[in-house]
C-alpha atoms as a PDB file:
ATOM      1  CA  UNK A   1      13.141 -13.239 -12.396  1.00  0.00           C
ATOM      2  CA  UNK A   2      11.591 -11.116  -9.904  1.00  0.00           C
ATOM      3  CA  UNK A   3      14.941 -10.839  -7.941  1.00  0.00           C
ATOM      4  CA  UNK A   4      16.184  -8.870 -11.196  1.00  0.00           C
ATOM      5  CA  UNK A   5      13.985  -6.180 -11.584  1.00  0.00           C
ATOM      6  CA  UNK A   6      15.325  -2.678 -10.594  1.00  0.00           C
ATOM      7  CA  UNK A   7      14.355  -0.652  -7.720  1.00  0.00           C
ATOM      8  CA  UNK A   8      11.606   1.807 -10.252  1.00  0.00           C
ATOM      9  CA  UNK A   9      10.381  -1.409 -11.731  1.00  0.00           C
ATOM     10  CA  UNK A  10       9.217  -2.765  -7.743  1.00  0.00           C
ATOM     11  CA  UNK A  11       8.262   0.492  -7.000  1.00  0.00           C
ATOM     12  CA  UNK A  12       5.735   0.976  -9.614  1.00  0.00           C
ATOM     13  CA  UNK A  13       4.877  -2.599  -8.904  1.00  0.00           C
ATOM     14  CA  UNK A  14       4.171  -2.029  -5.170  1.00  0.00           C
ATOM     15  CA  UNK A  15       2.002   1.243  -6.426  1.00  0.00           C
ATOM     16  CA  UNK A  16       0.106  -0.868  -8.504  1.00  0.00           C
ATOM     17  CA  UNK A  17      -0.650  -3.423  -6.165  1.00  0.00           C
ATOM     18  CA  UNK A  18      -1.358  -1.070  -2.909  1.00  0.00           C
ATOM     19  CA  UNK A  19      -3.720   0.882  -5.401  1.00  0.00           C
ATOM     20  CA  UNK A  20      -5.666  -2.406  -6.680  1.00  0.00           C
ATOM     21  CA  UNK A  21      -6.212  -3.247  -3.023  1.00  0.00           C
ATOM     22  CA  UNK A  22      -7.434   0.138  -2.386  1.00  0.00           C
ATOM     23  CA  UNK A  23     -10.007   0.034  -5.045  1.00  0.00           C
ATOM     24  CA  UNK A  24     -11.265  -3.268  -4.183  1.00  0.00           C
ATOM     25  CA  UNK A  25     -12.042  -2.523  -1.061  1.00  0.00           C
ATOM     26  CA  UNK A  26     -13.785   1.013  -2.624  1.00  0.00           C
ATOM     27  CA  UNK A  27     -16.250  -0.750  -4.589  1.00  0.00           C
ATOM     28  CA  UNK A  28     -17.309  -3.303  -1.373  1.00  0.00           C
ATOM     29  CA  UNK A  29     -18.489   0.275   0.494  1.00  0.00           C
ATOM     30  CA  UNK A  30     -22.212   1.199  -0.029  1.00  0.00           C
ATOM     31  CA  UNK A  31     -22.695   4.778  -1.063  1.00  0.00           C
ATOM     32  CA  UNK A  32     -23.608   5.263   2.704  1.00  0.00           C
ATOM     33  CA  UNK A  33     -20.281   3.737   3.537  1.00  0.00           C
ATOM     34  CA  UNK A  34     -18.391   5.727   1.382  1.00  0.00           C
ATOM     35  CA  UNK A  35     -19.647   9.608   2.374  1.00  0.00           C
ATOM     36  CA  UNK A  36     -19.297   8.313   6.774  1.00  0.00           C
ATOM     37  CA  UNK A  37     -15.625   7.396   5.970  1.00  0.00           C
ATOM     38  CA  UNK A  38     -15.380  10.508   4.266  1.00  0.00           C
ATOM     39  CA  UNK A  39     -16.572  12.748   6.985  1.00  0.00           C
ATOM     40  CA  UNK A  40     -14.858  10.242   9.870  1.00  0.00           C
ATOM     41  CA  UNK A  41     -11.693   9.848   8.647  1.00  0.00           C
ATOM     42  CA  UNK A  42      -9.303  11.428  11.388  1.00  0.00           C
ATOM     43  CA  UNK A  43      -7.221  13.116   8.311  1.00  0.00           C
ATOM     44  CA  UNK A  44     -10.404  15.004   7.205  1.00  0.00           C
ATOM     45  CA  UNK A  45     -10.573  18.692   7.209  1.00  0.00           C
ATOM     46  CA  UNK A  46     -12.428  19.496  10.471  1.00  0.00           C
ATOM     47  CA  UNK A  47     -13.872  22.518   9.010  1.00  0.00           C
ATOM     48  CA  UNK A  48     -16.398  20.360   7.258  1.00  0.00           C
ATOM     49  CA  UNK A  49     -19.584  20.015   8.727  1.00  0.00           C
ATOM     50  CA  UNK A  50     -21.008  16.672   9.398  1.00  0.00           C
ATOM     51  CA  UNK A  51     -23.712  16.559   6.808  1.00  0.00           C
ATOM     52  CA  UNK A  52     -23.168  14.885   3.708  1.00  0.00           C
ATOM     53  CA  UNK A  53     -25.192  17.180   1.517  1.00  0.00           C
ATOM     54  CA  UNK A  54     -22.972  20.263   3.126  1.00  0.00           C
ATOM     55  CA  UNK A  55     -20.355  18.695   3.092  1.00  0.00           C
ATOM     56  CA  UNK A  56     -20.394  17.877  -0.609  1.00  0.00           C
ATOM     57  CA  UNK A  57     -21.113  21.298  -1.600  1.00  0.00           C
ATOM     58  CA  UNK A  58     -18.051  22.329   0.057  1.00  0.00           C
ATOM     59  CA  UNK A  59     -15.699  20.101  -0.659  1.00  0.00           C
ATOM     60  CA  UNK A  60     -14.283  19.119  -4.432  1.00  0.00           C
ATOM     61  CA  UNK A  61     -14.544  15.443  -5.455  1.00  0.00           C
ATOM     62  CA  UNK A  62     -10.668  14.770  -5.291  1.00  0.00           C
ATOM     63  CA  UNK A  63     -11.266  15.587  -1.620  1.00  0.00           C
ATOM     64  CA  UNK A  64     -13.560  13.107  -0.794  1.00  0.00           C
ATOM     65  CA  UNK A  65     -11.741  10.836  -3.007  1.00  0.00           C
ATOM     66  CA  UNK A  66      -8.700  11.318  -1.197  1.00  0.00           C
ATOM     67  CA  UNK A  67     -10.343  10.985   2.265  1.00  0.00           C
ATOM     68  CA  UNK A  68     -11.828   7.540   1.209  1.00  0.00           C
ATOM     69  CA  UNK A  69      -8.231   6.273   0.294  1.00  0.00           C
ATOM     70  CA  UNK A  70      -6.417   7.136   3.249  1.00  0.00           C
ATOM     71  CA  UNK A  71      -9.147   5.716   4.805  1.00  0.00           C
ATOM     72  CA  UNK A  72      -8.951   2.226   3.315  1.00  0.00           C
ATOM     73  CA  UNK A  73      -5.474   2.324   3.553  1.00  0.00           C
ATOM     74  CA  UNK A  74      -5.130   2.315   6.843  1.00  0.00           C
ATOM     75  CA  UNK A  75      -7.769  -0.030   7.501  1.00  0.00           C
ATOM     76  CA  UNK A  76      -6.388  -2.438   4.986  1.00  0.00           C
ATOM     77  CA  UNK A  77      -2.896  -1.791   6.674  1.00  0.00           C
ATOM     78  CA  UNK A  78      -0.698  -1.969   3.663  1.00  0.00           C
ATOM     79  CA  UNK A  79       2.719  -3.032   4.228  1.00  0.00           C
ATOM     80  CA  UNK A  80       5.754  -0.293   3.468  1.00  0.00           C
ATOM     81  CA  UNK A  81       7.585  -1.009   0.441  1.00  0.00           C
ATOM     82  CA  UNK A  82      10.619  -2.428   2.446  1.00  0.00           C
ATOM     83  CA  UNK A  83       8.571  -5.160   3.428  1.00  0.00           C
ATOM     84  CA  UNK A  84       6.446  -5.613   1.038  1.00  0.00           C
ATOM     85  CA  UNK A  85       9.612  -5.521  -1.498  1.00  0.00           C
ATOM     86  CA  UNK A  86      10.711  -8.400   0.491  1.00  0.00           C
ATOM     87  CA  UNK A  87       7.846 -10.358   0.663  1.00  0.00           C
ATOM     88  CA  UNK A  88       7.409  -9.729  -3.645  1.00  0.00           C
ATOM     89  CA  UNK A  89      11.006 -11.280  -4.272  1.00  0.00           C
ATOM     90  CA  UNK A  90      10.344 -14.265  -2.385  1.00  0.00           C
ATOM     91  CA  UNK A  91       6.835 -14.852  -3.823  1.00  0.00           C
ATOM     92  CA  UNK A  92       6.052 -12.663  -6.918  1.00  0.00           C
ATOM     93  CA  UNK A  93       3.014 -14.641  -7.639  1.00  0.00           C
ATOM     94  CA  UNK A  94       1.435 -14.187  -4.490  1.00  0.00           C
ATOM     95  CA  UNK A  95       1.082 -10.247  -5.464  1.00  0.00           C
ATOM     96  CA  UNK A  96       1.323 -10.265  -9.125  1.00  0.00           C
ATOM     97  CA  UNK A  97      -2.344 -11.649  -9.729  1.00  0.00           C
ATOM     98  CA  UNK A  98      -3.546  -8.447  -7.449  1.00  0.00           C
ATOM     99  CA  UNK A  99      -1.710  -6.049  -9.731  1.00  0.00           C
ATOM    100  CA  UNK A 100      -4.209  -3.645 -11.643  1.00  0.00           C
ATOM    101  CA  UNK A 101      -1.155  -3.768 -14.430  1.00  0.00           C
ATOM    102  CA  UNK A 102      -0.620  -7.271 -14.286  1.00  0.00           C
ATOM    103  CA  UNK A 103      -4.498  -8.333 -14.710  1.00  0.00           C
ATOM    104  CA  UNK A 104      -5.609 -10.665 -17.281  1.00  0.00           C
ATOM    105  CA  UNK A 105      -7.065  -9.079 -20.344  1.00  0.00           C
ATOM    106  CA  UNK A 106      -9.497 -11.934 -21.796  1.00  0.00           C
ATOM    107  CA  UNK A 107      -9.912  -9.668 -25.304  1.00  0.00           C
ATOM    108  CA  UNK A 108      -6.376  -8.475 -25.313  1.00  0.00           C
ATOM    109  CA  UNK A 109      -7.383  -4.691 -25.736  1.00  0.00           C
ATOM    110  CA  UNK A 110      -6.162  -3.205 -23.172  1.00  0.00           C
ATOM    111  CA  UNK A 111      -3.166  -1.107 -23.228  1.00  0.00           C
ATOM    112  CA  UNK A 112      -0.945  -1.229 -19.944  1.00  0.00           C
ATOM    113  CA  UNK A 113      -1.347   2.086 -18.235  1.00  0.00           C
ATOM    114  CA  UNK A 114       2.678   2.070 -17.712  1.00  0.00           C
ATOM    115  CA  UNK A 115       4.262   2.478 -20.474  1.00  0.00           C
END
């Protein structure tokens, strides 16, 4: 089944799972956690200053937000879609129970966010 999807259908799948790895690994920082990657992370701006409580008055939440992901991303060293593609069509389970999208709903309420 997997093998028939089309090349959108992957990509938003790879998306999906790449983005519920990244927020797993969010919620496992402390708040401490969260505003040293922010400030360490080599693709920061370097016109921020150190401090935290500076820092946050100069810099929008998306920012910070952004900063965090790239961060986790490259610690969590996702694969590129080529080989993660590859790896998906010769085990779609294997990712498919770490897709945000794919998640079990126990009350059935929630709508997918793809449409």
């Amino acid at each position: 089944m997997a093998s028939r999807l089309g090349d959108g259908e992957l990509e938003r799948r790879y998306f999906d799972w790449c983005a519920t790895q990244i927020s797993r690994r969010l919620l496992e920082l402390s708040p401490d956690e969260l505003w040293s990657r922010a400030q360490q992370n080599p693709n920061a701006d370097p016109a921020l200053p150190p401090d935290p409580r500076i820092a946050a008055a100069h810099s929008e939440y998306t920012d910070l937000v952004q900063r965090l992901t790239l961060s986790v991303a490259q610690e969590l060293q996702l694969p590129s879609i080529k080989q993660w593609r590859k790896e998906y069509l010769r085990d779609p389970a294997r990712f498919e129970r770490d897709m945000l999208a794919s998640a079990p709903d126990p009350g059935g309420t929630r709508e997918s966010p793809h449409p």
